[in-house]
Protein backbone atom coordinates (compact mmCIF):
# COMPACT_ATOMS: atom_id res chain seq x y z
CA UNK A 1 -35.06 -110.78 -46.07
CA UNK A 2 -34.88 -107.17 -44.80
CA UNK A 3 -36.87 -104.78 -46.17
CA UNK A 4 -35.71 -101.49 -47.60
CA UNK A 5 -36.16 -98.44 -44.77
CA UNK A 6 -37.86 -95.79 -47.02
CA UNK A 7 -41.01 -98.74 -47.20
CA UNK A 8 -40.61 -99.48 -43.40
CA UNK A 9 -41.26 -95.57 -42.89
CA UNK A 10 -43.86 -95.31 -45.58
CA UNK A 11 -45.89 -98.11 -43.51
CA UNK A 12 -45.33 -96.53 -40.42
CA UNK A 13 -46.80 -93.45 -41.52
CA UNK A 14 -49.49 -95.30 -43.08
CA UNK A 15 -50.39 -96.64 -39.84
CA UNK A 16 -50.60 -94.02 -37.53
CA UNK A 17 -52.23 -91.84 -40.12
CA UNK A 18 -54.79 -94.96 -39.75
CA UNK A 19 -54.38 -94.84 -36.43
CA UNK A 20 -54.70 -91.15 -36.12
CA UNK A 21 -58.19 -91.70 -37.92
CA UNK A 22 -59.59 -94.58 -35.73
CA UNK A 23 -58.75 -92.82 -32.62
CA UNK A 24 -60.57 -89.45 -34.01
CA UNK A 25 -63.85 -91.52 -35.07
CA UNK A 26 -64.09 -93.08 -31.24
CA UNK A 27 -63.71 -89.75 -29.75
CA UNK A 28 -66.34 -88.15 -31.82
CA UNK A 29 -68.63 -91.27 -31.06
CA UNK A 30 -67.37 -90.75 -26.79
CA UNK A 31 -68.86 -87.27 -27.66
CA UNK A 32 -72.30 -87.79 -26.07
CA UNK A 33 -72.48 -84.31 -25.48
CA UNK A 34 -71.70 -83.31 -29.20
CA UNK A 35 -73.78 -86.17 -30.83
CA UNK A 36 -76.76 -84.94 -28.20
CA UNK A 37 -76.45 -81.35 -29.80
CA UNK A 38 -76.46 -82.56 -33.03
CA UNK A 39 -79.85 -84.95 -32.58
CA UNK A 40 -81.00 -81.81 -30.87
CA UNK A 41 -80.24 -79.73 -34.36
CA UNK A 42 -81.66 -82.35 -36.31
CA UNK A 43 -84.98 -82.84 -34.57
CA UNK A 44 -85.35 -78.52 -34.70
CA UNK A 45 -84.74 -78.17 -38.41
CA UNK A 46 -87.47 -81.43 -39.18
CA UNK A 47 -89.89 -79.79 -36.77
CA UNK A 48 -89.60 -75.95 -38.54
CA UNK A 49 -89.67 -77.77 -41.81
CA UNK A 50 -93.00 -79.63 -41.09
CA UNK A 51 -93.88 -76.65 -39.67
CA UNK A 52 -93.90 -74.60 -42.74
CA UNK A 53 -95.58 -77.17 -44.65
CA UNK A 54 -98.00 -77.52 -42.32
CA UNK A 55 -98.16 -73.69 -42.74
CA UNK A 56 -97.91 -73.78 -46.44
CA UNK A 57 -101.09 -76.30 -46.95
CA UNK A 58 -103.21 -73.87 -44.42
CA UNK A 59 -102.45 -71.46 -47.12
CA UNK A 60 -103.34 -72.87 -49.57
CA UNK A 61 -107.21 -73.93 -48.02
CA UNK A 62 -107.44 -71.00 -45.92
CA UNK A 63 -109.68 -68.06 -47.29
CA UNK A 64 -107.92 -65.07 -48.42
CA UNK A 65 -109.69 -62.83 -45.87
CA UNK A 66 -108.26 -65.28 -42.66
CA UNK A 67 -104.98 -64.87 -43.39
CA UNK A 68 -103.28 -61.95 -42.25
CA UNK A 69 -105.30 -62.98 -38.95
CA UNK A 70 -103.04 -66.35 -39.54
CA UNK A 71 -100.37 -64.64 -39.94
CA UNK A 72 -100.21 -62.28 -36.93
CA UNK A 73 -101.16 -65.88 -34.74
CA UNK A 74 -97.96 -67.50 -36.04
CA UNK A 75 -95.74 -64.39 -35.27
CA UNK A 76 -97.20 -64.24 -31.66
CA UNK A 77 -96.32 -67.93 -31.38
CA UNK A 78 -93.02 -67.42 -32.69
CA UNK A 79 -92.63 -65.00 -30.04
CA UNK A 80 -93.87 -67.16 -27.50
CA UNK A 81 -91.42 -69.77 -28.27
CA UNK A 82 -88.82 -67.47 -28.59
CA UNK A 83 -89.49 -65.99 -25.24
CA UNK A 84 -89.74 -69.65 -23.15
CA UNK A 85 -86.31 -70.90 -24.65
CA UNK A 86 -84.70 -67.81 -23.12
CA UNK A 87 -86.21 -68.49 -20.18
CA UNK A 88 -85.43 -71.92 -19.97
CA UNK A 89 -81.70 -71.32 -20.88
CA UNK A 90 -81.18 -68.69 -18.48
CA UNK A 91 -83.24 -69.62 -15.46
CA UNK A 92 -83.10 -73.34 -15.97
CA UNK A 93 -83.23 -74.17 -11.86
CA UNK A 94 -86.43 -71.97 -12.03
CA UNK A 95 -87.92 -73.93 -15.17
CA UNK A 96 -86.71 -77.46 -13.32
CA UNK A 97 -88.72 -76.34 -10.33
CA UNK A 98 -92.07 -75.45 -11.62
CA UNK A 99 -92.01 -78.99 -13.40
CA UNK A 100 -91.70 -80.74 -9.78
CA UNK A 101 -94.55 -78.46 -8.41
CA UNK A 102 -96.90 -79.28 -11.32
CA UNK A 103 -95.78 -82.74 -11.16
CA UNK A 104 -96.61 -82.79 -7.21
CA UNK A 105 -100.09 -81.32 -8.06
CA UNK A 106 -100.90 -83.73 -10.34
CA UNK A 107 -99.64 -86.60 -8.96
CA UNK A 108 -102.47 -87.15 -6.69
CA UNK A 109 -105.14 -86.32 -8.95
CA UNK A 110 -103.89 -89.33 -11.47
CA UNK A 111 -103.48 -91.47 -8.33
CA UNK A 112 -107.44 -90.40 -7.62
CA UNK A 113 -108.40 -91.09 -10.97
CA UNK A 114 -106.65 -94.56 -10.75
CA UNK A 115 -108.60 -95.52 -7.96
CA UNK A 116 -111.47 -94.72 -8.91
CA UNK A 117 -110.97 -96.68 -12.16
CA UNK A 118 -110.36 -99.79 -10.35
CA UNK A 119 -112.82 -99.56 -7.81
C-alpha cells in the first residue's frame, strides 16, 4: 500500500514545521539569560505600579498644603534611583566591592551579637 508522494511531502513538512516549533520553544526556555531579563522586567513594572498606588492613596489622605512638599520628595527619590542604577551598571566591580567591605564590617558585629545572645 504506497502512499501517494504529494501526502508523503505534505507530512514531511508538517513535521519539521513541528519540529521547527519544538526546537524554538526549548531554546527560548535554555534562554536563562533572556527569561532572567524578562522576570527582571516583570518585577520593575509591579514595583512602579504599586508604587503609584501607593502614591495615589497618599494623595488622596494627604492634606492639600503637604503635597507639593510630597511631590518634590518623590522627584528627589526618583533621582536617587536613577542615579545608583547608573552607577551600578557602569561601575559594577566598584558596586560589588563596597558590598564585601560592608559585609566584612558587619560580619563581626552579628557574630558579637550572637554571642552575646547565647551566653
Amino acid at each position: 500500500m504506497a502512499e501517494d508522494p504529494s501526502a508523503i511531502r505534505e507530512a514531511i513538512n508538517e513535521t519539521r514545521s513541528d519540529l521547527a516549533g519544538t526546537i524554538d520553544a526549548l531554546g527560548q526556555k535554555a534562554d536563562l539569560k533572556a527569561r532572567g531579563t524578562d522576570k527582571l522586567n516583570e518585577a520593575k513594572e509591579q514595583a512602579k505600579d504599586q508604587a503609584k498606588e501607593v502614591g495615589d492613596r497618599i494623595q488622596q489622605v494627604l492634606p492639600a498644603e503637604a503635597r507639593p512638599g510630597l511631590a518634590r520628595a518623590i522627584d528627589q527619590a526618583h533621582s536617587t534611583t536613577s542615579r545608583v542604577g547608573t552607577i551600578v551598571r557602569d561601575r559594577p566591580l566598584l558596586v560589588a566591592a563596597v558590598v564585601v567591605v560592608i559585609a566584612l564590617v558587619l560580619r563581626p558585629t552579628r557574630l558579637n551579637h550572637r554571642r552575646e545572645a547565647r551566653g
